[in-house]
Structures are given as structure tokens and as C-alpha cells.
Protein backbone atom coordinates (compact mmCIF):
# COMPACT_ATOMS: atom_id res chain seq x y z
CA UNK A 1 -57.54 -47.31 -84.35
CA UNK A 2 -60.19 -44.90 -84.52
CA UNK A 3 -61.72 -45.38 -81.18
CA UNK A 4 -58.07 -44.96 -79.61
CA UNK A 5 -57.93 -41.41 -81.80
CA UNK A 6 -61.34 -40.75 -79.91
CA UNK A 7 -60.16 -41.58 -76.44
CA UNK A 8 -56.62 -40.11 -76.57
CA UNK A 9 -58.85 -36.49 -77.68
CA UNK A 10 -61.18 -36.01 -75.18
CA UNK A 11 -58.87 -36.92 -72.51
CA UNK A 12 -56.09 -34.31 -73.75
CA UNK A 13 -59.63 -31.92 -73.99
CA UNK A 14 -60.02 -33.16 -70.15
CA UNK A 15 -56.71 -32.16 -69.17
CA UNK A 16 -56.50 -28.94 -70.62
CA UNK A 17 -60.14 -27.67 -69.31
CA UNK A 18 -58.96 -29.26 -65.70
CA UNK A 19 -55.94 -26.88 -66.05
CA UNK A 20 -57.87 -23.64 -67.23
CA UNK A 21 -60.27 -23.75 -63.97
CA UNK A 22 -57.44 -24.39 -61.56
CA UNK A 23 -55.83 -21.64 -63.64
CA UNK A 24 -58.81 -19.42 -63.31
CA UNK A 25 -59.49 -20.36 -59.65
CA UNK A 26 -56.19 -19.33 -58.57
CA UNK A 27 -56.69 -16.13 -60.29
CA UNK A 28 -59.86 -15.55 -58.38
CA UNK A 29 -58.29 -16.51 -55.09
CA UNK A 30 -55.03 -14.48 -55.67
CA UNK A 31 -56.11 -11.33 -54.58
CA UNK A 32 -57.22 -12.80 -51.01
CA UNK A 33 -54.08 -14.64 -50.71
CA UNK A 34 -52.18 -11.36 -51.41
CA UNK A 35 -54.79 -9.31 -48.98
CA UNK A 36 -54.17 -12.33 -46.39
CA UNK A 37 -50.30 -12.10 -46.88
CA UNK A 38 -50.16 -8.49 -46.52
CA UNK A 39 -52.35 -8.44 -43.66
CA UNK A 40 -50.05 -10.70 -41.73
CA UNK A 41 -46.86 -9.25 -43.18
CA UNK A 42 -48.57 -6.17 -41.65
CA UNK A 43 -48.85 -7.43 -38.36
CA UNK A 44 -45.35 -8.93 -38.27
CA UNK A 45 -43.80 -5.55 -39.13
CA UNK A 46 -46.07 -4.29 -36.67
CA UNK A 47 -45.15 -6.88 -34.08
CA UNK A 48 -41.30 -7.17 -34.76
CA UNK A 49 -39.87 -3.63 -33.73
CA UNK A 50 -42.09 -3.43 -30.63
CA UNK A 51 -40.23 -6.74 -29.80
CA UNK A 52 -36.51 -5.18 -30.56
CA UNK A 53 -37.58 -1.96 -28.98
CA UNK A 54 -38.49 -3.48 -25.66
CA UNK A 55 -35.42 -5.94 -25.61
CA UNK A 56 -32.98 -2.58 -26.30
CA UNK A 57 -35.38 -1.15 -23.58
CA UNK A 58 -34.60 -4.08 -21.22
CA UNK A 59 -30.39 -4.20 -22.04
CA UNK A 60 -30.77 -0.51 -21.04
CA UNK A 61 -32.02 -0.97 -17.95
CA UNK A 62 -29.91 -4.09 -16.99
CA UNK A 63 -27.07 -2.19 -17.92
CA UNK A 64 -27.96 0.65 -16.13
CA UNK A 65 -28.54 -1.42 -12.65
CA UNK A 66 -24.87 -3.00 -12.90
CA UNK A 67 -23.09 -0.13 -13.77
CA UNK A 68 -25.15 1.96 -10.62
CA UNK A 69 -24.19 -1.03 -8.15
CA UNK A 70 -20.57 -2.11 -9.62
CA UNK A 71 -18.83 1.45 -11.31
CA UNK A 72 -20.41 3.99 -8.76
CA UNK A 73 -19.19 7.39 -9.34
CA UNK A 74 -17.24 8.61 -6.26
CA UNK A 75 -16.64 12.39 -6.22
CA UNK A 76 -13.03 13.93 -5.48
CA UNK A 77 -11.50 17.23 -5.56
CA UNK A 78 -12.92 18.58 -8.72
CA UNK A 79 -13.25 15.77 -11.30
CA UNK A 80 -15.18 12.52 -10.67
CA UNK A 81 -13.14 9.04 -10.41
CA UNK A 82 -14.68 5.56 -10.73
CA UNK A 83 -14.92 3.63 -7.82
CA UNK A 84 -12.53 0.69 -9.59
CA UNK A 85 -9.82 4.11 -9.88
CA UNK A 86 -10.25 3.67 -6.18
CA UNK A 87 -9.76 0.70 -6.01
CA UNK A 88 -6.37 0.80 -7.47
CA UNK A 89 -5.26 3.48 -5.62
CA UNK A 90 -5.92 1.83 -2.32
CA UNK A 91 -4.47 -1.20 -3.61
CA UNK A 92 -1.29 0.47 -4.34
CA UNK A 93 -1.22 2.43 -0.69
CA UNK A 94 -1.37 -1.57 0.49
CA UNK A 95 1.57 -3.15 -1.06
CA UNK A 96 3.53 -0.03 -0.04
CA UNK A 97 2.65 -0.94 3.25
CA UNK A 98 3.07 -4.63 2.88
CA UNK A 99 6.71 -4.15 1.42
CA UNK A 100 7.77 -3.04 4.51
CA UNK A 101 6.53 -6.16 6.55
CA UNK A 102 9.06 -8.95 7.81
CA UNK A 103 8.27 -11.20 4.71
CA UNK A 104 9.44 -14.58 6.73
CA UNK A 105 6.73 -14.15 9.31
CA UNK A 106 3.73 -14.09 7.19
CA UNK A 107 4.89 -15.66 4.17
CA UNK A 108 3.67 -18.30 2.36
CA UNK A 109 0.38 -16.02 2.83
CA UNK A 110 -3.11 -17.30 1.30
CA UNK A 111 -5.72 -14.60 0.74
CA UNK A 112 -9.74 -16.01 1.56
CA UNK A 113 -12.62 -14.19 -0.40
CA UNK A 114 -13.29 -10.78 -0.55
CA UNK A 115 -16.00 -9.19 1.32
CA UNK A 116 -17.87 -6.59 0.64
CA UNK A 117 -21.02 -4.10 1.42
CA UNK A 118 -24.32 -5.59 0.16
CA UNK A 119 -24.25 -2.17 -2.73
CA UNK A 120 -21.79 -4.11 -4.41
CA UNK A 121 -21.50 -6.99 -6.45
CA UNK A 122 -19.69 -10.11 -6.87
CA UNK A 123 -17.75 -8.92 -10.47
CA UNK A 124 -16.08 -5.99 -8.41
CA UNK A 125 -15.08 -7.67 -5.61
CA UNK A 126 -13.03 -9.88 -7.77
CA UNK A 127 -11.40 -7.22 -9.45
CA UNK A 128 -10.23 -5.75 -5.94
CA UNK A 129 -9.16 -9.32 -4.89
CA UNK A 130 -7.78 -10.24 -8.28
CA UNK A 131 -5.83 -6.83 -8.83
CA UNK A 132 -4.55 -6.85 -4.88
CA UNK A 133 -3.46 -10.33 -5.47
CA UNK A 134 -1.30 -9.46 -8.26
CA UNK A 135 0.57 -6.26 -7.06
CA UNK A 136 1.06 -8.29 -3.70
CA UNK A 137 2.88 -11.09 -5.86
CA UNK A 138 4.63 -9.16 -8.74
CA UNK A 139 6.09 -6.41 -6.11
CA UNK A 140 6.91 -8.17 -3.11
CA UNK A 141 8.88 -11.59 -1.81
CA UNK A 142 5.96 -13.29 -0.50
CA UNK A 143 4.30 -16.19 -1.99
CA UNK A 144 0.51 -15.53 -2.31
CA UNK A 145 -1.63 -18.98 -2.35
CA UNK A 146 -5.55 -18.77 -2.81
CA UNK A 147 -7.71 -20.66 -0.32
CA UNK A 148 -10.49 -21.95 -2.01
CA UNK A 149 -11.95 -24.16 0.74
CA UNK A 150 -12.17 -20.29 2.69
CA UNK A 151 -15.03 -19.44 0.19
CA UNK A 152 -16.54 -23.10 -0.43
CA UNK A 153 -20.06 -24.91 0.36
CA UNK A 154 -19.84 -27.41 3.58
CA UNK A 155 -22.06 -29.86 4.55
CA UNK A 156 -22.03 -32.01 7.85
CA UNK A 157 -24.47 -34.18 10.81
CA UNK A 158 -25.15 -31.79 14.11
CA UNK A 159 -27.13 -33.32 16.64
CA UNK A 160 -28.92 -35.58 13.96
CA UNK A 161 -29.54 -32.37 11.79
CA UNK A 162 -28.57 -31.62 8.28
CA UNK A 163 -26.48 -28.21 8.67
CA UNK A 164 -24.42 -26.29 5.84
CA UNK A 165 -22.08 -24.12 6.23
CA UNK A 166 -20.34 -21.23 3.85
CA UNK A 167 -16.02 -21.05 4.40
CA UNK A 168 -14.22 -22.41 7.60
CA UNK A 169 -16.14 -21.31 10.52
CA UNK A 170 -13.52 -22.60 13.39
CA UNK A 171 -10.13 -22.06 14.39
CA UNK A 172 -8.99 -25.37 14.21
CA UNK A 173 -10.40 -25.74 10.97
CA UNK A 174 -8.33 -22.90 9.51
CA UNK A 175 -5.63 -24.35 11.06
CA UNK A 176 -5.81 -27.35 9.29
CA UNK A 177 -6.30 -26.00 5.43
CA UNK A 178 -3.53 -23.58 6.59
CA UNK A 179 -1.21 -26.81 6.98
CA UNK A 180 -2.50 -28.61 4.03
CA UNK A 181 -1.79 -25.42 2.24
CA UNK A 182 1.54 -24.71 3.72
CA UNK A 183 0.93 -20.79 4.60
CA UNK A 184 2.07 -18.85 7.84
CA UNK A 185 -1.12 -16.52 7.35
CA UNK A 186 -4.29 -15.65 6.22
CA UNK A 187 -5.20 -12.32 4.34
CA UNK A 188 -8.49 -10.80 4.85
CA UNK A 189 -10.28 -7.88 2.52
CA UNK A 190 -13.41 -6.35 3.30
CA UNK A 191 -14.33 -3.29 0.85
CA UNK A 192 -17.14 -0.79 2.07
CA UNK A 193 -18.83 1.84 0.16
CA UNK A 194 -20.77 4.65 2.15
CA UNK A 195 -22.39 6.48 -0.47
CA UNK A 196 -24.06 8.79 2.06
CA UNK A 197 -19.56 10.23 2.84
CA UNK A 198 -18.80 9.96 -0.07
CA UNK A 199 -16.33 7.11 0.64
CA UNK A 200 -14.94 3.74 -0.32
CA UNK A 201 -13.02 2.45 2.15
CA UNK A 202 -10.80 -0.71 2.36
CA UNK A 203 -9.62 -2.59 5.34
CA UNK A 204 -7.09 -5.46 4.47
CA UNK A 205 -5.53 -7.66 7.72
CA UNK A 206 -3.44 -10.68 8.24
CA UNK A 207 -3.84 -13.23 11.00
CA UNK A 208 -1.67 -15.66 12.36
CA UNK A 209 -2.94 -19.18 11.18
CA UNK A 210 -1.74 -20.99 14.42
CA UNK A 211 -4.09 -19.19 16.64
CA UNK A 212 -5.92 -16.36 14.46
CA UNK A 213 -3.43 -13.44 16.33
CA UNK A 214 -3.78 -10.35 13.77
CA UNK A 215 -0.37 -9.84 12.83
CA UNK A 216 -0.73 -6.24 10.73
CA UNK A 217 -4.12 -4.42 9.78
CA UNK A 218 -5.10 -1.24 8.60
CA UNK A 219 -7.96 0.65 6.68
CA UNK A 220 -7.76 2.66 3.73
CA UNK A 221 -10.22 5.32 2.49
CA UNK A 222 -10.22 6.91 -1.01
CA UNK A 223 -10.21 10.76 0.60
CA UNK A 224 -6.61 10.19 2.00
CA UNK A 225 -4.99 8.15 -0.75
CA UNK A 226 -1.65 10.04 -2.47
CA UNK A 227 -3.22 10.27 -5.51
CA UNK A 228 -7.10 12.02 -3.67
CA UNK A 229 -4.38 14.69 -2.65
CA UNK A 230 -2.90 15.17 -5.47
CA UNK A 231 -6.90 15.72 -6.96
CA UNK A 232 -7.91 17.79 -4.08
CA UNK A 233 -4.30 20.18 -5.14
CA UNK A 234 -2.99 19.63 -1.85
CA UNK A 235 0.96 18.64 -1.25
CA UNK A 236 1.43 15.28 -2.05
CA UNK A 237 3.16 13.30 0.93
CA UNK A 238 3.39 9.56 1.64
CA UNK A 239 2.12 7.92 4.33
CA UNK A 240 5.49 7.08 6.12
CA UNK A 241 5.74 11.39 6.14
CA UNK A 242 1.97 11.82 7.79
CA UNK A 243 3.25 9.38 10.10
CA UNK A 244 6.40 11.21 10.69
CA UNK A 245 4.28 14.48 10.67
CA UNK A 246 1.65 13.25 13.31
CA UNK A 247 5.03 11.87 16.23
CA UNK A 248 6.71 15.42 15.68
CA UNK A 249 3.19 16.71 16.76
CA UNK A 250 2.71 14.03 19.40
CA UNK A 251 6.14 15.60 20.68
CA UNK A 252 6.05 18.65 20.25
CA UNK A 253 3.02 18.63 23.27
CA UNK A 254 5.06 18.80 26.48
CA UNK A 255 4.96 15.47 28.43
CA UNK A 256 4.66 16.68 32.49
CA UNK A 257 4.90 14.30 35.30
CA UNK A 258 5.39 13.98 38.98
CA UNK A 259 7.58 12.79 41.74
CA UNK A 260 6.48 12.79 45.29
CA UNK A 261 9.10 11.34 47.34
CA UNK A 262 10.49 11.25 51.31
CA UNK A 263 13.71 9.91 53.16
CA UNK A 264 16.56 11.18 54.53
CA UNK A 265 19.31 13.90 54.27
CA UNK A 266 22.44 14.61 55.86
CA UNK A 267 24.65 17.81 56.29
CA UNK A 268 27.73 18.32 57.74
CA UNK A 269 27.92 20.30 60.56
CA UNK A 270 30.77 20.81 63.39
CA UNK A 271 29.15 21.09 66.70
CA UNK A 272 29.14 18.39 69.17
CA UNK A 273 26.83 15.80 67.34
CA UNK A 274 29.28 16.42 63.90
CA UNK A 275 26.29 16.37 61.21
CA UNK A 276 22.67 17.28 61.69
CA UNK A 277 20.67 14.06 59.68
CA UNK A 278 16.87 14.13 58.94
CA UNK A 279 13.89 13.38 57.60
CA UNK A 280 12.55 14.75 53.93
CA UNK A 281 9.60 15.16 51.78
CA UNK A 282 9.47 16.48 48.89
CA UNK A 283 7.19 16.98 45.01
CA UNK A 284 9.37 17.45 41.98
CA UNK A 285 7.11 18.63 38.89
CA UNK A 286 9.49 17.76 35.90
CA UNK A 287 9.22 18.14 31.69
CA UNK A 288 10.30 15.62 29.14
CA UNK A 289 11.89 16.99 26.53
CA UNK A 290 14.90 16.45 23.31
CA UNK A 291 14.00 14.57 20.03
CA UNK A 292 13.94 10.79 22.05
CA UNK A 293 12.36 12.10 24.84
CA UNK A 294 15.32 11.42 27.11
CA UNK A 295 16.18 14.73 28.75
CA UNK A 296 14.15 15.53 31.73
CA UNK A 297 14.07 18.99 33.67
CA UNK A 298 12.03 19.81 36.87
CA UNK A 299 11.08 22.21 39.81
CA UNK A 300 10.30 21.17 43.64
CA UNK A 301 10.86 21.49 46.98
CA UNK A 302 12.00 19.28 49.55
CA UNK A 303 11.41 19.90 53.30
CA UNK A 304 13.79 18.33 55.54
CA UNK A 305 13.40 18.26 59.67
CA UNK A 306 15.59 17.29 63.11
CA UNK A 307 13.91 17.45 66.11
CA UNK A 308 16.97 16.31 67.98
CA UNK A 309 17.45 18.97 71.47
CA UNK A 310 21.20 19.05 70.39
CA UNK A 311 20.76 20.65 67.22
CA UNK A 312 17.23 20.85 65.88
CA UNK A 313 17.04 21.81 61.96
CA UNK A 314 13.61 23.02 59.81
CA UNK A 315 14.19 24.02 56.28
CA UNK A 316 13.32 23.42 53.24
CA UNK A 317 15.57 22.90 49.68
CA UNK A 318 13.85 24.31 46.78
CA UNK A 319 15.58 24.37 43.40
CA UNK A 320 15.62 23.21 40.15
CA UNK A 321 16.55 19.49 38.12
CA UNK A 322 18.03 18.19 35.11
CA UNK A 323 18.55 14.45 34.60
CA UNK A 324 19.37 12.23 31.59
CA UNK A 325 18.17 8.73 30.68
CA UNK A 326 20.91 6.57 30.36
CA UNK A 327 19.50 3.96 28.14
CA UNK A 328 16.81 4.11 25.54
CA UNK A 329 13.22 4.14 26.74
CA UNK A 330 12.09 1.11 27.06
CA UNK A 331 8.54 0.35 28.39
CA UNK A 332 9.66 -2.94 29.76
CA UNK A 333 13.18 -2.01 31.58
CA UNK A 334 13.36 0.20 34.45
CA UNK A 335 13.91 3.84 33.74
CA UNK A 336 17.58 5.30 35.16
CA UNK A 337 18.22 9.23 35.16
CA UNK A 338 21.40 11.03 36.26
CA UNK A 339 22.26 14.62 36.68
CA UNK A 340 22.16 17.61 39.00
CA UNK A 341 20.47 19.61 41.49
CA UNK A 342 20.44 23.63 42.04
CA UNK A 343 18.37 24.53 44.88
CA UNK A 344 18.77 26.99 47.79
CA UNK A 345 18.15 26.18 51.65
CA UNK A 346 15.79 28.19 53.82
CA UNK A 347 16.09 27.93 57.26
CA UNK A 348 14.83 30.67 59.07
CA UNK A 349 17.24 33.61 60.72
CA UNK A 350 20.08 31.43 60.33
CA UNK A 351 21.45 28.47 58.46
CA UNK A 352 19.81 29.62 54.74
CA UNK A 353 22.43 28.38 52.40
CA UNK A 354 22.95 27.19 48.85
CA UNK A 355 23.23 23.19 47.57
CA UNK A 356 24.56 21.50 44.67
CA UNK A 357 23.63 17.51 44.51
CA UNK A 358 24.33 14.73 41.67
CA UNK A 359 21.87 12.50 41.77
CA UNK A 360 20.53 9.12 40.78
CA UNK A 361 17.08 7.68 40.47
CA UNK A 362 15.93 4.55 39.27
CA UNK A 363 12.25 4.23 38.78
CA UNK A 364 10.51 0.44 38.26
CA UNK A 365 7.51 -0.38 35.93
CA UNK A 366 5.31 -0.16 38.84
CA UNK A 367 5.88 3.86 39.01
CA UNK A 368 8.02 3.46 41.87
CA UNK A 369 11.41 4.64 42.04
CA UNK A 370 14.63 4.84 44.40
CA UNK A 371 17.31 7.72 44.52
CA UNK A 372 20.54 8.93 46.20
CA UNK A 373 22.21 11.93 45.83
CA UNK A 374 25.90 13.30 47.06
CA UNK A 375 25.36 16.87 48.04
CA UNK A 376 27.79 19.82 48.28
CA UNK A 377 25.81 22.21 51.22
CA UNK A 378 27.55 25.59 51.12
CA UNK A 379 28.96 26.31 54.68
CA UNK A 380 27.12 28.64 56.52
CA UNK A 381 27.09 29.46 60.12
CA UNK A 382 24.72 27.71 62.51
CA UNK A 383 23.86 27.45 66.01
CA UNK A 384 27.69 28.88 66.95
CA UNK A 385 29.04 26.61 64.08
CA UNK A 386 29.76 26.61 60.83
CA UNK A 387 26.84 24.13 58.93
CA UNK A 388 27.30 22.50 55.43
CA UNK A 389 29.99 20.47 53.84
CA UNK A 390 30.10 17.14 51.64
CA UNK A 391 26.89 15.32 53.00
CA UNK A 392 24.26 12.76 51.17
CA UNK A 393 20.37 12.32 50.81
CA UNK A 394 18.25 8.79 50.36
CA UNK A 395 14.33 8.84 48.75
CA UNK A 396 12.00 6.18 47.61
CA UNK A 397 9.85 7.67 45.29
CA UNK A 398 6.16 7.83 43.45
CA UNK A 399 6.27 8.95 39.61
CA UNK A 400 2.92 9.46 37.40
């Protein structure tokens, strides 16, 4: 019992020294534990912002790149408008435009990708294709499909060669997604920036899917949109009214052209042979004028000659024209004009006179033209006779 007492002491003396060194030693150590720990904590704090600072540094910049090739700031009148503004605008000057259009010639219509100048990027692009692609469905009867074979990766054997190809490349390809689809036509955008104008420009067209014939196109530029006028404080007008404004020009320039023609006249005349006939040659210079174009008025001369030893004639008719066209113009149809002639006869000494005519000319696509006239030639006397009466006149003509 003893000897246990005597054990059990000196190993709770054991335990309890044990625990005072390791007590101690930490104690000792401490202070370069904290000095360690600080140091590092040190170099952490050190290390950490320098890390944020050049990630926020790094944002910055990546922001900055997007936003200089994707929001571009285009200048207009006054203010400055972001190139997606533009965007918008143009968009809207298309579906006006695209209203108009016979909707059962072109619809079902799928739209292939957008493209665009290499100083922009992808995410805009699809805003101009997504936000065209919506007006053109929610404001007008056509039936917009996406072709998504138009933008996609192709692979295939040439010649024993591995070659890949980006979209349909052939006509009879397109011709064949445009049946699977089920459209009538294709619509193509391509948006441009030209930083060095000042411009952002969008040209939108739709082809035929049979055989690729461009049905409508046209191009669009932010500097002539409604709302760029409205910036710039000019008067706001549409585009149907600068069309309108740019034909009243076009017609208010006078239109000129010319008729050089020869054949043969006839006047009355009662002497022996009882009418003096000839040749004639003559140059009309005429003016197209009224809101269609239609009325026509023109000087010329017109000489006319018998060399007959009965009753030999020189003169000449000089006077003035005005015709109407009798149908619409038509590029197509032959042109027919009908109306009078003024004009006086000079003969010489003897035989000068005055002439009304009613004529008609027909002129062919090929510029030339036919004509006959009745003629009233004032009576005057001639050679011991009295010259004029109810005669006639044939031509065949050349108009430019």
C-alpha cells in the first residue's frame, strides 16, 4: 500500500513538471509565433489589395475596350447619340419602307446573320438583327423565319480534301433550306461604321430564293434619318416627301428632244396639173412639259421642193407645235401624239402663205416614228393661179 502511495506521487510530480516546461516553452516561443504571424499577416495585407487593385484595373480596361468597339459615340447636330440610338432609328426608317412592299411576294421571309464592319462586335450585331427582326414581325403581315443553317459550320470531301465551309455558299443550296424552310425570300443586313464620316450606315436587301434576283434594297445612314433632322433643327419630312421633293425637281428641268424627219406634202393648186406634190425635210426641236409629262410643244422648219417644169415649187414651212400623248407613258408601248401645227410658208416673190395642219405621229421604241397630217394651206396666188386649199403631208421620222 505504501509503495503504490510512492508511485502514484512521483508520477502526479512527473505530470505536473512535464506541464510547467511545455507551459514555459510556449511562453518563450510565443513572441516568435506572434512576430512570425504578424509578419505574414503583414505580407498578406500587403499582397491582397495590390491583387483587387489590379483586377478593378483589368475590369476597367475590359470594359473600356467593349464599350469603344460596341456603344461608339456617333456625333449629331448638337448632342451626341449612341450608335445602338442609331440603330433604332434606321431600323424604324426600314419597316416604314417594308410596310409598303407587296407582302405575298416576299413573304414567308427568313432573315440570315447579320454582317458587320470588323470595329464591331458580335453582341451589337445581334441587337440590330434581333431588334429589326421584331419591328419587321410585330408591325407588318409577313412571317419572319430565322435561317440558322445561313450562319452554321459545314464540313464536306473536295477532290479528296477536307474543306469547311461558314453559311450556304451556292445557289442551289439556298434554294434548298429555302424549301425546307418554306420562305419566298431571304433578308440580308450588313451594318457599317465609318468612324473617319462620322457615319453608321445600314444596308438591308431581299433576294428572291428561286434564283437570288434582289427583289427591294436600300441603304440607310444615321445623317438622313427623321429623327438626325429633327437633331440637326431642320424640317422634319419623311422619306416618301424627299422622294416626292427630288421628281418635282427631276421635272421641273425641261426635258428637250428632237425630230428630224422627210416625206411628202401636197397643196392644192388649180392650174393644169391640179395640186403641186413634193418632197420635205424637216427638224422639229420640241419641250416636254405638264405634271405627267404628256404635253409636248416644239419649233421647226420643214422645206418642201417640186422640180416638176409644169409648176416647180421651193419653200419652206416654219412654225410652231403642240401635241398631246394619248395614253400614259409607257416605256414599253409606242408613244402616240396628236395636235396642231401653226407655221407660215415662204416661197419667194410669190406663193408665201399661211398653214394650219392636225397631225399625228406615232413613234416606236426604236426612236423611230411615222406621221400624217391634214393641212389647211391658205389660198394665195401662184404662177397665174390661185395655190392652197385642203391638202395632206406624210413623214417617217427620227426622235432622240
Amino acid at each position: 500500500m505504501f509503495k503504490k502511495t510512492i508511485i502514484s506521487f512521483l508520477f502526479l510530480s512527473c505530470f505536473l513538471w512535464s506541464n510547467a516546461l511545455f507551459a514555459q516553452g510556449n511562453k518563450e516561443l510565443e513572441p516568435q509565433i506572434t512576430k512570425l504571424n504578424k509578419n505574414e499577416l503583414s505580407k498578406d495585407r500587403e499582397n491582397k489589395p495590390a491583387v483587387k487593385q489590379q483586377t478593378a484595373e483589368d475590369a476597367r480596361r475590359r470594359y473600356l475596350e467593349i464599350r469603344e468597339s460596341a456603344r461608339r459615340e456617333i456625333r449629331s447636330g448638337d448632342g451626341v447619340v449612341h450608335i445602338y440610338i442609331l440603330a433604332e432609328e434606321m431600323i424604324d426608317e426600314v419597316v416604314s419602307e417594308i410596310v409598303k412592299l407587296n407582302v405575298s411576294a416576299v413573304s414567308p421571309i427568313a432573315v440570315r446573320p447579320i454582317s458587320l464592319t470588323s470595329n464591331l462586335n458580335k453582341e451589337f450585331g445581334d441587337f440590330v438583327e434581333a431588334t429589326l427582326v421584331t419591328n419587321i414581325a410585330n408591325n407588318t403581315d409577313m412571317i419572319v423565319k430565322r435561317c440558322a443553317a445561313c450562319g452554321a459550320m459545314r464540313s464536306r470531301i473536295e477532290n479528296g480534301q477536307w474543306a469547311i465551309t461558314l453559311g450556304i455558299t451556292s445557289q442551289e443550296d439556298l434554294r434548298r433550306e429555302a424549301k425546307r424552310l418554306g420562305v419566298k425570300a431571304f433578308l440580308d443586313i450588313k451594318f457599317s461604321h465609318f468612324p473617319g464620316a462620322n457615319v453608321v450606315a445600314m444596308n438591308v436587301e431581299i433576294t428572291r430564293a428561286d434564283d437570288g434576283a434582289i427583289l427591294w434594297t436600300d441603304t440607310y445612314r444615321s445623317d438622313a434619318t427623321t429623327a438626325s433632322i429633327l437633331r440637326s433643327g431642320d424640317r422634319v419630312i419623311s422619306r416618301a416627301e424627299r422622294m416626292k421633293e427630288l421628281e418635282r425637281k427631276i421635272d421641273a428641268r425641261p426635258y428637250y428632244g428632237h425630230m428630224l424627219y422627210g416625206g411628202a406634202a401636197f397643196i392644192p393648186f388649180d392650174g393644169p396639173t391640179g395640186g403641186i406634190g413634193g418632197a420635205s425635210l424637216g427638224y422639229r426641236l420640241y419641250e416636254r412639259f405638264g405634271e405627267d409629262r404628256r404635253w409636248t410643244f416644239g419649233i421647226g422648219a420643214e422645206g418642201f421642193a417640186n422640180f416638176s417644169d409644169a409648176n416647180p415649187l421651193l419653200g419652206s414651212f416654219v412654225g410652231g407645235t403642240l401635241q398631246w400623248e394619248i395614253f400614259e407613258p409607257d416605256l414599253n408601248s409606242p408613244t402616240y401624239r396628236t395636235g396642231p401645227t401653226i407655221s407660215g410658208f415662204f416661197a419667194g416673190t410669190e406663193g408665201n402663205s399661211v398653214a394650219a395642219e392636225w397631225g399625228f405621229d406615232v413613234t416606236l421604241q426604236f426612236r423611230l416614228g411615222l406621221g400624217a397630217s391634214i393641212m389647211y394651206f391658205n389660198p394665195v396666188e401662184f404662177a397665174g393661179g390661185d395655190l392652197g386649199g385642203l391638202g395632206y403631208k406624210f413623214r417617217v421620222s427620227f426622235n432622240w
